[in-house]
N, C-alpha and C. Protein backbone atom coordinates (compact mmCIF):
# COMPACT_ATOMS: atom_id res chain seq x y z
N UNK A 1 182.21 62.60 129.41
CA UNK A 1 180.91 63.24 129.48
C UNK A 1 180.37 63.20 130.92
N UNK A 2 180.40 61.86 131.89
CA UNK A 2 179.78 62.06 132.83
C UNK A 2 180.61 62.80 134.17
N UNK A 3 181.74 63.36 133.80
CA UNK A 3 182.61 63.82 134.71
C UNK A 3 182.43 64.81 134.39
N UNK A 4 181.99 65.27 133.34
CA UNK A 4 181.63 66.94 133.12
C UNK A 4 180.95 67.60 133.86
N UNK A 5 179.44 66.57 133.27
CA UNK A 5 178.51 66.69 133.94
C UNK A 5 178.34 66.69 135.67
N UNK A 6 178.86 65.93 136.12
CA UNK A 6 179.24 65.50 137.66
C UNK A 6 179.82 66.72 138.43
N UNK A 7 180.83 67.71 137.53
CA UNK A 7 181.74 68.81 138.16
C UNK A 7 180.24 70.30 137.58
N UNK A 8 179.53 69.62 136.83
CA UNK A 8 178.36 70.92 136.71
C UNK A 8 177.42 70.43 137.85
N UNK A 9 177.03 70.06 138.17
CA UNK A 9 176.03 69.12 139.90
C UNK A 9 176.79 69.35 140.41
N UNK A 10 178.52 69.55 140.76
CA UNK A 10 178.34 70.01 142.22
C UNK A 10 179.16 71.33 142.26
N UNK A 11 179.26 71.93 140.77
CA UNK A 11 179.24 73.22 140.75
C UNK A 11 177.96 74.33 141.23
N UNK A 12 176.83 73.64 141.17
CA UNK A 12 175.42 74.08 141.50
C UNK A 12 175.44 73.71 142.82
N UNK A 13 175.69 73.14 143.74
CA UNK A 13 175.29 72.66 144.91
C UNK A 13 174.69 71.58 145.19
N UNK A 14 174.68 70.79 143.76
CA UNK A 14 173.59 69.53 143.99
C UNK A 14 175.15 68.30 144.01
N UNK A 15 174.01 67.47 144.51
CA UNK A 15 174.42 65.76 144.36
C UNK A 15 175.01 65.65 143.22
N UNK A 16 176.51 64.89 143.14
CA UNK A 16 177.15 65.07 142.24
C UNK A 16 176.82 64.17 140.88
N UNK A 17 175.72 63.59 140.91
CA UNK A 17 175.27 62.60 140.20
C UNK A 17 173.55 63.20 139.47
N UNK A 18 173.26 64.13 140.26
CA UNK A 18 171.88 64.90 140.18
C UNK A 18 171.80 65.00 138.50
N UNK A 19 172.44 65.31 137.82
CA UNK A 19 172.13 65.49 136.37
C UNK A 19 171.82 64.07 135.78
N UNK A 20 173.29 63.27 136.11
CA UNK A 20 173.06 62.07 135.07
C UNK A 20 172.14 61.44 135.96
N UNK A 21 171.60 61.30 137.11
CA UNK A 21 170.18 60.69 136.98
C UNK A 21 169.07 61.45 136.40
N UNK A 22 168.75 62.71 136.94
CA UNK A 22 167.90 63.52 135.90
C UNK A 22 167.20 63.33 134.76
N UNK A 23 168.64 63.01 133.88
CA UNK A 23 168.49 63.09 132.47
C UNK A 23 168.46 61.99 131.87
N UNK A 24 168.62 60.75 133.09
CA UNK A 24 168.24 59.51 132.80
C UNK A 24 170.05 58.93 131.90
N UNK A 25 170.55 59.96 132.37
CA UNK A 25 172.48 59.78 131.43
C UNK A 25 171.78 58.37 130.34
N UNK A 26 172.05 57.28 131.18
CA UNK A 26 172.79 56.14 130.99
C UNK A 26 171.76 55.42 129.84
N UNK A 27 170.92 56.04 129.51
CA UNK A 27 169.70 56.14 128.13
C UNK A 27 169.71 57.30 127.35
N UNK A 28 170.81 58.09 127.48
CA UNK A 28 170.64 59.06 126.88
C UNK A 28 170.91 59.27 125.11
N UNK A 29 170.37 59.97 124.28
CA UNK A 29 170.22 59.95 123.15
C UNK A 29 171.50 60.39 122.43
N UNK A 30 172.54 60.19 121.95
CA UNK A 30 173.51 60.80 121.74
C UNK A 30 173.62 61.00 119.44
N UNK A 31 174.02 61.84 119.22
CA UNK A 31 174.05 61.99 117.64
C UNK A 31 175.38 62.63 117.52
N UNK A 32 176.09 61.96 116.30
CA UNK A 32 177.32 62.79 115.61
C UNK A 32 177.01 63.50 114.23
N UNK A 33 177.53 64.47 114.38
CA UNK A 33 177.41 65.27 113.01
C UNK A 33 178.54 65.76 112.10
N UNK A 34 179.08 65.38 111.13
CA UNK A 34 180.16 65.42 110.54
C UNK A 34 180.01 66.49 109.63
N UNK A 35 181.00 67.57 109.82
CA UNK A 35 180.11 68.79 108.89
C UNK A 35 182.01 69.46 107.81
N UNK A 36 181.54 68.91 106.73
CA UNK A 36 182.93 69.40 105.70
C UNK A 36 182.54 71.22 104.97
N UNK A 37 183.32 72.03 105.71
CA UNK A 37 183.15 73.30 105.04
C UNK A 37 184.26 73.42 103.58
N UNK A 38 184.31 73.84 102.17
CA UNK A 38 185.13 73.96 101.34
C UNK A 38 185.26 75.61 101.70
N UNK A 39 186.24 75.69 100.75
CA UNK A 39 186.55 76.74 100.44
C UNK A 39 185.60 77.55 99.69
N UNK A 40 185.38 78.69 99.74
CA UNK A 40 184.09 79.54 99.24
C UNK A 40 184.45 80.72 98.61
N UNK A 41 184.07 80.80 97.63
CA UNK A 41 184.90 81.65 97.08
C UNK A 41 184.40 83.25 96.98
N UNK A 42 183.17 83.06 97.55
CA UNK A 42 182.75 84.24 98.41
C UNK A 42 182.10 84.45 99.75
N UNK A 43 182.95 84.16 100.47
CA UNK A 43 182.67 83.83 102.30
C UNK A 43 181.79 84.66 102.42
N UNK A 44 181.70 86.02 102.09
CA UNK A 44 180.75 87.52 102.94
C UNK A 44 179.39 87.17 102.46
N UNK A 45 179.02 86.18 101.15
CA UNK A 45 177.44 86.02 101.05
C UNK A 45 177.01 84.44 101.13
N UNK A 46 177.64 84.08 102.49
CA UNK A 46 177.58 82.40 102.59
C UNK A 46 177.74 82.33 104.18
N UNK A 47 177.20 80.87 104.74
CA UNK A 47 177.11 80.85 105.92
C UNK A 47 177.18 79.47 105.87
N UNK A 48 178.35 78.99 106.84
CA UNK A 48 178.40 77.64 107.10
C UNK A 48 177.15 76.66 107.92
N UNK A 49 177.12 77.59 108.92
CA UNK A 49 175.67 76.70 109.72
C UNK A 49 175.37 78.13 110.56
N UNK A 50 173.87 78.22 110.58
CA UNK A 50 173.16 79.60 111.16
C UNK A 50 173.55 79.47 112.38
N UNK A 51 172.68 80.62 113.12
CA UNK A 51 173.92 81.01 114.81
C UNK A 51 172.37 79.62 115.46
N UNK A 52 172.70 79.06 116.49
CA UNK A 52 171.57 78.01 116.94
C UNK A 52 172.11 77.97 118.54
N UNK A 53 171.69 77.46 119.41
CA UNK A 53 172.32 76.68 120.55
C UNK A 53 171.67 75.16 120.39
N UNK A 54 172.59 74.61 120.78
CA UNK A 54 172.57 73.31 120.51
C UNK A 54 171.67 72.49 122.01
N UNK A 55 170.64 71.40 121.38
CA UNK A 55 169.28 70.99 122.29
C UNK A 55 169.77 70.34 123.30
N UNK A 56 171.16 69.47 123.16
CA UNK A 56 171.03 68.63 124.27
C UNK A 56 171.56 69.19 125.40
N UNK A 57 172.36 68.47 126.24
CA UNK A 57 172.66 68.66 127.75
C UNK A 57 174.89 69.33 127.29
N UNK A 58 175.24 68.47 126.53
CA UNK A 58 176.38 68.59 126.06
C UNK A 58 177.08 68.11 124.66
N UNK A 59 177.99 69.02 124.33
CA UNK A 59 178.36 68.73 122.61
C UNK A 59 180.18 69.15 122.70
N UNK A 60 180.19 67.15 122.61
CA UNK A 60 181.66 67.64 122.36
C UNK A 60 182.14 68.20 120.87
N UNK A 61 182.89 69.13 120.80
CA UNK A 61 183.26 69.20 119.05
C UNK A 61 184.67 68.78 118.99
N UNK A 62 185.26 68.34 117.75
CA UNK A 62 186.72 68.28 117.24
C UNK A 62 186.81 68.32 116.20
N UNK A 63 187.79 69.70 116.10
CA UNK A 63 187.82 69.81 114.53
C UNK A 63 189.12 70.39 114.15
N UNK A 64 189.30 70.61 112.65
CA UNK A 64 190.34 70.57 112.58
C UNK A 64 191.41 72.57 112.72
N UNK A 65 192.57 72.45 112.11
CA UNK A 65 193.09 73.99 112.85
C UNK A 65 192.70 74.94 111.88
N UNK A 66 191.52 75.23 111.03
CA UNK A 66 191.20 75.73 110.32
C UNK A 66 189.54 76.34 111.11
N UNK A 67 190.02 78.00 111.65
CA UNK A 67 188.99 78.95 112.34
C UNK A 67 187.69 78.74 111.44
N UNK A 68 186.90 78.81 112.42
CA UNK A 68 185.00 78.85 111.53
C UNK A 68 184.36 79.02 113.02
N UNK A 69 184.15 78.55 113.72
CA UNK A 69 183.28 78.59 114.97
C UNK A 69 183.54 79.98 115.48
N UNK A 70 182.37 80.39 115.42
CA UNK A 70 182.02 81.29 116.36
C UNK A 70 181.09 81.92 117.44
N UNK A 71 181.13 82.55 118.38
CA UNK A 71 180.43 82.37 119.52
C UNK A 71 180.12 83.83 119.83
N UNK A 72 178.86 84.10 120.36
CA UNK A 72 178.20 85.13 120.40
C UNK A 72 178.43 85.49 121.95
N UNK A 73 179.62 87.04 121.95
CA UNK A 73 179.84 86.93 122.94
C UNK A 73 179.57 88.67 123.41
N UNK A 74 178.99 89.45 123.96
CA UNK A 74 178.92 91.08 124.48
C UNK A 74 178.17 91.41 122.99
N UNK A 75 176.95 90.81 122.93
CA UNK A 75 176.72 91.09 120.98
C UNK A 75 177.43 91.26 119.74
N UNK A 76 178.87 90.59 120.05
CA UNK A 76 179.69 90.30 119.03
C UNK A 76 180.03 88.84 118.31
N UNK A 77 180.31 88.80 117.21
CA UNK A 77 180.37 87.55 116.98
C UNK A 77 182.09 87.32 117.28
N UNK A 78 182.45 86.05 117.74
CA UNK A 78 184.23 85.88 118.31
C UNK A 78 184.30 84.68 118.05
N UNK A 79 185.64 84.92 116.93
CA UNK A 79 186.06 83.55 116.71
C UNK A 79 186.88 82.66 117.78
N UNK A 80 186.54 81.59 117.45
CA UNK A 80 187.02 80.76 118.55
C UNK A 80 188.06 79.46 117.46
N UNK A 81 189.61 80.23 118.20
CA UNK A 81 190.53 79.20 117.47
C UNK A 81 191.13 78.11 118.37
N UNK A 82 191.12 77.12 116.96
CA UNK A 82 191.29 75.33 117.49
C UNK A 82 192.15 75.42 118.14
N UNK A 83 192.12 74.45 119.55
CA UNK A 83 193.54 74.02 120.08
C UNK A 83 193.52 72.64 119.73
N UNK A 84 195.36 72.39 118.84
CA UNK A 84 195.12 70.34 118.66
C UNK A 84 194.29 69.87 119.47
N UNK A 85 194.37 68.59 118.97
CA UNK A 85 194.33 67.63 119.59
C UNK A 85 193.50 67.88 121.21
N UNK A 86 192.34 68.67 120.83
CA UNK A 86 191.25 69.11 121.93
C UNK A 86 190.08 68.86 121.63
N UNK A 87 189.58 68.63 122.75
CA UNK A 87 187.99 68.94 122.60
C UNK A 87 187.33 69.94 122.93
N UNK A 88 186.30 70.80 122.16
CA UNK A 88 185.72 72.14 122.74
C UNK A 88 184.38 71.15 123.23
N UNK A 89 184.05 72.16 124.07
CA UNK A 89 182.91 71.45 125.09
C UNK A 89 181.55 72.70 124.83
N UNK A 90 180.72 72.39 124.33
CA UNK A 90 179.17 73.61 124.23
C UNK A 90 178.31 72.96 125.17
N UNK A 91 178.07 73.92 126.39
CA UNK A 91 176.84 73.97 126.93
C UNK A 91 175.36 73.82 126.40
N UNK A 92 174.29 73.13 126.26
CA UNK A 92 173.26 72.93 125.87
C UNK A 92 172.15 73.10 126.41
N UNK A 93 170.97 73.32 125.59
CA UNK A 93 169.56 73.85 126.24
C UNK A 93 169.58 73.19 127.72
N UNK A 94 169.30 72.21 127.62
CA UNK A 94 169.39 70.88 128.62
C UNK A 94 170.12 71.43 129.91
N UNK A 95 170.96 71.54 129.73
CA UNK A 95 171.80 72.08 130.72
C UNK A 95 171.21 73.45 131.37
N UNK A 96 170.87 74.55 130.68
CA UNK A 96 170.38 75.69 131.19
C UNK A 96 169.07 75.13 131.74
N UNK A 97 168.47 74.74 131.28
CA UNK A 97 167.06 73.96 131.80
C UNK A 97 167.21 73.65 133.11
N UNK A 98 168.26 72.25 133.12
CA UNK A 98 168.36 72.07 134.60
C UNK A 98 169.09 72.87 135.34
N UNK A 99 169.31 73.52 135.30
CA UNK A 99 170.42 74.77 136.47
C UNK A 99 169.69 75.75 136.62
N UNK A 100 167.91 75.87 135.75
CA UNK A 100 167.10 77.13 135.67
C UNK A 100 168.55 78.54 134.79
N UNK A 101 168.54 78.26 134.63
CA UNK A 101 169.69 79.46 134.02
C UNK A 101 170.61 79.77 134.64
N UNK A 102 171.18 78.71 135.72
CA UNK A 102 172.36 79.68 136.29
C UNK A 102 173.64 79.19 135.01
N UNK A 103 173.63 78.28 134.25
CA UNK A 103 174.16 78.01 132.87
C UNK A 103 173.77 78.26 131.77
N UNK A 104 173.69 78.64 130.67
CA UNK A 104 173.46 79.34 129.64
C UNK A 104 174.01 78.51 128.38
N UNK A 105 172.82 78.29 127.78
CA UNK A 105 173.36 77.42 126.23
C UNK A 105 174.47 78.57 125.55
N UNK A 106 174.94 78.28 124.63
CA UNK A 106 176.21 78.78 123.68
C UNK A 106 174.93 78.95 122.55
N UNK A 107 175.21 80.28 122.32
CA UNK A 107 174.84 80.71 120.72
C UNK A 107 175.90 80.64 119.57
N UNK A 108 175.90 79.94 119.27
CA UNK A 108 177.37 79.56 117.94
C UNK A 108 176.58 79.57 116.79
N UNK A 109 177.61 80.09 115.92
CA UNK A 109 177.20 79.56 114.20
C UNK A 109 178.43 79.24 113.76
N UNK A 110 178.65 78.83 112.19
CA UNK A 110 180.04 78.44 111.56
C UNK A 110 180.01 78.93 110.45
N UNK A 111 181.57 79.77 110.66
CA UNK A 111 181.35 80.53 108.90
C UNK A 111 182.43 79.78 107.90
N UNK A 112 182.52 80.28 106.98
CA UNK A 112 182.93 79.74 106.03
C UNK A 112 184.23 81.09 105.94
N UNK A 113 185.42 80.36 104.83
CA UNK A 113 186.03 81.37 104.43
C UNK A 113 186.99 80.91 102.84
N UNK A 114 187.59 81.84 102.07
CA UNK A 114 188.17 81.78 101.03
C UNK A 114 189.21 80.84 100.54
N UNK A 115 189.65 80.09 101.22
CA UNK A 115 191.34 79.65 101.35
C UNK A 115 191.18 78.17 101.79
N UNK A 116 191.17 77.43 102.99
CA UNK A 116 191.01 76.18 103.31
C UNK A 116 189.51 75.56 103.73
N UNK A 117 189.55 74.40 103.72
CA UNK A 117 188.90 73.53 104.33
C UNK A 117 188.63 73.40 105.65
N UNK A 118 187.03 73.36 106.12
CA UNK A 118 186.96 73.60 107.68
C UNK A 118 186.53 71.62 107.93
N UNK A 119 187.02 71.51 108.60
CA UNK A 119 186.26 70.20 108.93
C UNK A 119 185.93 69.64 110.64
N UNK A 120 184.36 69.48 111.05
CA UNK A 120 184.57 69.57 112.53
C UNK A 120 183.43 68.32 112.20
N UNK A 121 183.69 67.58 113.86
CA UNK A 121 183.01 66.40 114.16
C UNK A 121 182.23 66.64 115.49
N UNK A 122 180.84 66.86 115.78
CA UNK A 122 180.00 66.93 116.96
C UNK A 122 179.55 65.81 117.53
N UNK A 123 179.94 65.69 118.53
CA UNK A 123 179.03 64.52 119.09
C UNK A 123 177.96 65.21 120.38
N UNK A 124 177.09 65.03 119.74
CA UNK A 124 175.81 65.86 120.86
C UNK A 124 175.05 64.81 121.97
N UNK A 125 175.42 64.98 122.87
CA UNK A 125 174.75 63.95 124.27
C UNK A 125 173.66 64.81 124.91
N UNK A 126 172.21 63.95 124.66
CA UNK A 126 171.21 64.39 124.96
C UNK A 126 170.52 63.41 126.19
N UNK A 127 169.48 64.30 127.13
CA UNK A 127 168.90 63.32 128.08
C UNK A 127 168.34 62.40 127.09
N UNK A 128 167.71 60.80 127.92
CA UNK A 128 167.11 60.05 127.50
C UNK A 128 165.72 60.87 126.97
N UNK A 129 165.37 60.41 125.73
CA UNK A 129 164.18 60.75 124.79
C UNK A 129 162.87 61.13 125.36
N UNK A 130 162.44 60.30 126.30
CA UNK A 130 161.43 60.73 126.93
C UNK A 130 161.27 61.23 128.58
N UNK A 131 162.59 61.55 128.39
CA UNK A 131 162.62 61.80 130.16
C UNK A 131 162.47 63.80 130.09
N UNK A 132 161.13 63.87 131.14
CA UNK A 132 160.87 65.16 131.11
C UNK A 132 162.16 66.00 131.90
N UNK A 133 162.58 67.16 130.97
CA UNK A 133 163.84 67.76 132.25
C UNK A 133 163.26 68.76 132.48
N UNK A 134 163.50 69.59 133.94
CA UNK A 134 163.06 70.45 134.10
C UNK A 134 164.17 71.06 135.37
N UNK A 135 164.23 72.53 135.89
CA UNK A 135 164.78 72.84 136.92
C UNK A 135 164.97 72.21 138.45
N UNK A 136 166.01 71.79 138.48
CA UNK A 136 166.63 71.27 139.60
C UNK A 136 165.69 71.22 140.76
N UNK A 137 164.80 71.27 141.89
CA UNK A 137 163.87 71.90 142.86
C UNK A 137 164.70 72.13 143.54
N UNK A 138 166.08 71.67 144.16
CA UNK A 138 166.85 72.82 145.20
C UNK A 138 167.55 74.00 144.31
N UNK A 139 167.28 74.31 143.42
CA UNK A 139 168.35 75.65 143.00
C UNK A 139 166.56 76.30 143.44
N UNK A 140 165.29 76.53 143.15
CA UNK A 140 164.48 77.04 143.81
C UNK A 140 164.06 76.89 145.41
N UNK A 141 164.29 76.62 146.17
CA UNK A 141 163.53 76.48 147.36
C UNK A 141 164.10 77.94 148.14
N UNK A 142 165.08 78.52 147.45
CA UNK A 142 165.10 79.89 148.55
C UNK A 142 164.04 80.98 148.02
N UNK A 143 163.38 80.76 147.18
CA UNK A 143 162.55 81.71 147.34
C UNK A 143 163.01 83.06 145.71
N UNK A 144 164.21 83.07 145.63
CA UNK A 144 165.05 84.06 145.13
C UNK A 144 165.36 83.46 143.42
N UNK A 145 165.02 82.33 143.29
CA UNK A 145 165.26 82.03 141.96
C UNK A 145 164.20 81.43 141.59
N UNK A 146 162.93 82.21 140.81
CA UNK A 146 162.04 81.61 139.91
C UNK A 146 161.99 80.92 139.15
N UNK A 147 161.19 79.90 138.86
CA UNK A 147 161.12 78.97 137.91
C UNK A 147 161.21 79.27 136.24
N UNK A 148 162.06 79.28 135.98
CA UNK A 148 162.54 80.13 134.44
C UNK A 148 162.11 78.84 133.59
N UNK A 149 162.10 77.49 133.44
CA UNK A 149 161.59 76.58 132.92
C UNK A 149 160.66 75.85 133.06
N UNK A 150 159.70 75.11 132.18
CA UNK A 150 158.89 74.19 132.73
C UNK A 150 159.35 72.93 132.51
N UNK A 151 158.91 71.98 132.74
CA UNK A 151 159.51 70.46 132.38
C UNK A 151 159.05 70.28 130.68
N UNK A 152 159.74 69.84 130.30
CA UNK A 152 159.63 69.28 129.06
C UNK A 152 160.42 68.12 128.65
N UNK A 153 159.93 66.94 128.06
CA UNK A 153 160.11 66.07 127.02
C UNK A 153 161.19 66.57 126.31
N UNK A 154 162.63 65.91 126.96
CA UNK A 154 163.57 66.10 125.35
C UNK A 154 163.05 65.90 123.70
N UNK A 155 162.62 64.44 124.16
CA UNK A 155 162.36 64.59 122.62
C UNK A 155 160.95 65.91 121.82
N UNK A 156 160.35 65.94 122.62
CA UNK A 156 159.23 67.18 122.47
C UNK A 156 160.06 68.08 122.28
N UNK A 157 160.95 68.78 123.09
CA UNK A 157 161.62 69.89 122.93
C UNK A 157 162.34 69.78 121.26
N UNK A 158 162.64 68.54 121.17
CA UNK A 158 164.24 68.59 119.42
C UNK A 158 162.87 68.39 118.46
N UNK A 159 161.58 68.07 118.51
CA UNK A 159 160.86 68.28 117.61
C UNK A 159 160.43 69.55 117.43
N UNK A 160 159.69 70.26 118.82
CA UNK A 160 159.70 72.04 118.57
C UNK A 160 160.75 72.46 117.88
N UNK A 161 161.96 72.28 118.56
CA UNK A 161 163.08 73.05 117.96
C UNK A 161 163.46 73.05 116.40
N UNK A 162 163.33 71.53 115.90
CA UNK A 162 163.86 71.28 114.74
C UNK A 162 162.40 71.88 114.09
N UNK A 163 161.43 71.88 114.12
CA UNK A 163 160.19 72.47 113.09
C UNK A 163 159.82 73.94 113.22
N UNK A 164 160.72 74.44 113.79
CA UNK A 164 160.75 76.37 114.21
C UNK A 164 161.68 77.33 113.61
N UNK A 165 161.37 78.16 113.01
CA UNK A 165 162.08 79.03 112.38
C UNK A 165 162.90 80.14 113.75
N UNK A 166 164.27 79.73 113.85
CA UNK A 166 164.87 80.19 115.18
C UNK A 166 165.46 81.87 115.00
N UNK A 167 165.61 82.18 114.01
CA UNK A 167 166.15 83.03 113.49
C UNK A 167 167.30 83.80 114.61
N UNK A 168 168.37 82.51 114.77
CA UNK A 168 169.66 83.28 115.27
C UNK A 168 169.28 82.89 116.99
N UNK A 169 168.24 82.11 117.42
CA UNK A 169 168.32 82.46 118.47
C UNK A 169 168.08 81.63 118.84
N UNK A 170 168.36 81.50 120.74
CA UNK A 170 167.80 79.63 121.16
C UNK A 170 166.46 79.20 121.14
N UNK A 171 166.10 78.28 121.51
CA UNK A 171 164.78 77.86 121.37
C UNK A 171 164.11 78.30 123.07
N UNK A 172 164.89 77.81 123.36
CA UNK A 172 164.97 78.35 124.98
C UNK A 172 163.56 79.31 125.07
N UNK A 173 164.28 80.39 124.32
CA UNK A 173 163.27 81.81 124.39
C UNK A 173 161.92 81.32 124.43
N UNK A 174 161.52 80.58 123.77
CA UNK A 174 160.11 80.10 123.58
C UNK A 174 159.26 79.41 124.47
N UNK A 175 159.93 79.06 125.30
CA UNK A 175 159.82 77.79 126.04
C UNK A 175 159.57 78.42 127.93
N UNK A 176 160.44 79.96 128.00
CA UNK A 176 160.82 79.93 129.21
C UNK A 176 159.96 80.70 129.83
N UNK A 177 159.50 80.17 130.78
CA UNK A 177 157.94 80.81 131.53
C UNK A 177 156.70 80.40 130.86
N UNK A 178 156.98 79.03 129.82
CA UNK A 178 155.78 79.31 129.30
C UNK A 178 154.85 78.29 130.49
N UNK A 179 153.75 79.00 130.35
CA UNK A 179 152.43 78.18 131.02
C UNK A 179 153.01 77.82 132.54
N UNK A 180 153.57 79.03 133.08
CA UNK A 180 154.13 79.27 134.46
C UNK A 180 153.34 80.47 135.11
């Protein structure tokens, strides 16, 4: 996780450590989510988990070789098939936050289908709970990239998020420019 993070700071131009202090890393809130899809015996009027982007900074997934994830990509939905013994890596609010948008949360949902068993394991790494995140101040100082976020309270933010009817979309939207 923190080498991820480390190659996104100095993919931006910052200090290669600029995030995990930021986000306070080394307090950071982390949750696993263990999610068993069955077989459905009518996939076309069922939905494994709605399309969302996920709150924190990063979400490792592993799951098994049975397709369900999918990712919202040119306004299409695209499945995204398992490689073993891998980890898929989702970009998170958190992350677009601090980069001001030059990173972009993942819009994913998980479908279901007729035949096997989906089974995937998330582990979601979030800044520390009360540490406000907000845009980097050197990705702004040229003048050319506006402040697309305000600071906010992780944990403020996963309470908005979790008590909002998202319908398909990030929370982000709500949030960006507000009271700017």
């Amino acid at each position: 996780m923190k080498e991820i993070v480390r190659g996104i700071s100095e993919s931006l131009g910052l200090e290669d450590k600029y995030i995990e202090k930021a986000s306070s890393l080394e307090n950071c809130l982390q949750i696993m989510v263990a999610n068993l899809y069955p077989p459905c015996p009518q996939p076309e009027l069922a939905m494994g988990l709605a399309a969302h982007t996920d709150h924190g900074l990063l979400t490792l997934l592993i799951q098994n070789d049975t397709v369900g994830l999918q990712v919202l990509h040119k306004d299409k939905w695209v499945n995204i098939h398992p490689i073993p013994n891998s980890f898929l890596v989702n970009i998170g609010d958190h992350i677009e936050i601090l980069s001001n948008g030059k990173y972009k949360s993942v819009l994913h949902r998980a479908v279901v289908n007729g035949r096997d068993v989906r089974i995937s394991i998330a582990l979601a790494h979030g800044p520390a709970a009360d540490v406000a995140v907000n845009p980097a101040p050197m990705l702004l100082e040229d003048g050319q990239n506006p402040l697309a976020y305000p600071a906010i309270k992780y944990k403020e933010y996963v309470e908005l998020q979790q008590s909002s009817m998202l319908d398909g979309k990030s929370y982000l939207v709500h949030i960006r420019n507000r009271g700017i």
